[in-house]
Protein backbone atom coordinates (compact mmCIF):
# COMPACT_ATOMS: atom_id res chain seq x y z
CA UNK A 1 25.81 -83.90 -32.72
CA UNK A 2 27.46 -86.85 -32.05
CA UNK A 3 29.90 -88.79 -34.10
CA UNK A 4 27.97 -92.08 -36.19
CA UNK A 5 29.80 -95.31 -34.68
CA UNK A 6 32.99 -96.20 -35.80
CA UNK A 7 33.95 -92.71 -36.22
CA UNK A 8 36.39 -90.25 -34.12
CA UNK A 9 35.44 -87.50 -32.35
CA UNK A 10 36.62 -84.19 -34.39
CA UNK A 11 38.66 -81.37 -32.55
CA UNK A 12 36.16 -78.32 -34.13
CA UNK A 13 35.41 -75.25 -32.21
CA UNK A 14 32.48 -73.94 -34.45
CA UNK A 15 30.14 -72.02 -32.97
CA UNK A 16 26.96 -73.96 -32.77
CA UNK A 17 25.25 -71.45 -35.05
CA UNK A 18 27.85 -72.75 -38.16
CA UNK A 19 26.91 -76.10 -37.82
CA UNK A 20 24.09 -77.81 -39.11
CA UNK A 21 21.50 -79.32 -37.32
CA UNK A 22 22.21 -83.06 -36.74
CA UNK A 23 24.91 -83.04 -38.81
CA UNK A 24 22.13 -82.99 -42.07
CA UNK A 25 23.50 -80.89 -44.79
CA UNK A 26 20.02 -80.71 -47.47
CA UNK A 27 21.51 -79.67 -50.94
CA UNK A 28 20.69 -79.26 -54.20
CA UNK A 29 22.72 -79.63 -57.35
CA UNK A 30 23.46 -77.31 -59.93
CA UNK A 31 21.17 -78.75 -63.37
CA UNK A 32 24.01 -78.18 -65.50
CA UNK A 33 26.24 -80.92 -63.63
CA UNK A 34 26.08 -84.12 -66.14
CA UNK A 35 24.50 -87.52 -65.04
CA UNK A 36 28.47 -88.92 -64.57
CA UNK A 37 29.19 -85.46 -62.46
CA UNK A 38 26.48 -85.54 -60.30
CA UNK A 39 27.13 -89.84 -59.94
CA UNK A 40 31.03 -89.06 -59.19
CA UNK A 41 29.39 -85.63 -56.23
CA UNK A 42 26.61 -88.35 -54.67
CA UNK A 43 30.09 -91.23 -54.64
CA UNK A 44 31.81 -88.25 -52.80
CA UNK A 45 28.90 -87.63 -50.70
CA UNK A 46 28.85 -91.51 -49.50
CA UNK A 47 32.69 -91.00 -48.85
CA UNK A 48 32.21 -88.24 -46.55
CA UNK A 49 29.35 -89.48 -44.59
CA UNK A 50 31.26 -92.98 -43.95
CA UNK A 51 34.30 -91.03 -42.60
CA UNK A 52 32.25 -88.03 -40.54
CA UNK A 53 29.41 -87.32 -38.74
CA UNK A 54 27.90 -85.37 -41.39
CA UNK A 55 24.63 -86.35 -43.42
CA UNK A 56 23.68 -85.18 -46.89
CA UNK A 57 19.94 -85.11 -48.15
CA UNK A 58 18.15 -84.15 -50.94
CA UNK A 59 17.03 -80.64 -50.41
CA UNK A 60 12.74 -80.69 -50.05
CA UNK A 61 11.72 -77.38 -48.23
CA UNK A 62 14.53 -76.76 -45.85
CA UNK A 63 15.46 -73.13 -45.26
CA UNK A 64 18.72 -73.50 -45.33
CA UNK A 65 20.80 -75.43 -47.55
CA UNK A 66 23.89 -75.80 -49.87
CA UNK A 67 23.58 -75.43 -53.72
CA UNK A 68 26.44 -76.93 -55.37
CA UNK A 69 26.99 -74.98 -58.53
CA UNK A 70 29.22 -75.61 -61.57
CA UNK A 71 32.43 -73.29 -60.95
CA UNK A 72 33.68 -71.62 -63.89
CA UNK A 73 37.40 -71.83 -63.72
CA UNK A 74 39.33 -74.51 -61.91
CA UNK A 75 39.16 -72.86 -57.88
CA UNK A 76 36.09 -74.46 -55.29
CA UNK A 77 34.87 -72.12 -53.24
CA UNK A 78 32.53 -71.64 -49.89
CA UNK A 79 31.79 -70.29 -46.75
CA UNK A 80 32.46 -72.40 -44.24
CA UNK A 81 29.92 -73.72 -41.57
CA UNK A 82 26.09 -73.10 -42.50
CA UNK A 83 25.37 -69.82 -42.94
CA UNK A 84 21.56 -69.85 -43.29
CA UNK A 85 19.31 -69.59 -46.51
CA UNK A 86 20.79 -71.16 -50.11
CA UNK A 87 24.41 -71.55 -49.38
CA UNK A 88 26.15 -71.65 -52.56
CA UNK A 89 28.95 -74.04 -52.84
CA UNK A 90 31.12 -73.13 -56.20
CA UNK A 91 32.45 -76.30 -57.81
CA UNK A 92 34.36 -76.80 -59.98
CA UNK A 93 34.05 -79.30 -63.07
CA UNK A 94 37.66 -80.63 -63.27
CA UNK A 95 37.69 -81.00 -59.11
CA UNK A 96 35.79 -83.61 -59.28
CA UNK A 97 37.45 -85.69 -61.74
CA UNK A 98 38.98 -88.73 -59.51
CA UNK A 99 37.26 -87.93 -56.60
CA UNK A 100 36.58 -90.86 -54.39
């Protein structure tokens, strides 16, 4: 994976098996995220890709991918690296108030 242009090389040692191919994370969000939730996630999305060399897409038929479900108290929570199958991804409601 390399870095998209602009962007500096990151010091991770994950084992190749952790990361995810090409950098492209699919995903699917939880249904129970509102429409201004799931704008403010897809805004935080956009940040991440512009500042790393990771992609998020739309989850079609992919394997493995990351399910980003409404946490119930006020903690996020995840494995870290992929891990293979539906990855779930707890998040929490008031974490992503004033996310950028």
């Amino acid at each position: 994976m390399k870095p998209k242009r602009g962007v500096n090389q990151r010091s991770g040692t994950s084992p190749k098996s952790y990361r995810w191919p090409n950098g492209t994370m699919p995903y699917e969000l939880d249904p129970t995220f509102t429409s201004s939730e799931r704008e403010m996630i897809l805004k935080s999305f956009k940040a991440i890709e512009r500042n790393t060399c990771v992609d998020f897409v739309k989850r079609k038929k992919e394997n493995d991918w990351v399910y980003f479900e409404r946490g119930l108290d006020s903690s996020c929570a995840s494995d870290i690296g992929k891990q293979g199958g539906k990855q779930i991804l707890d998040l929490s409601v008031t974490k992503t108030k004033g996310a950028s």
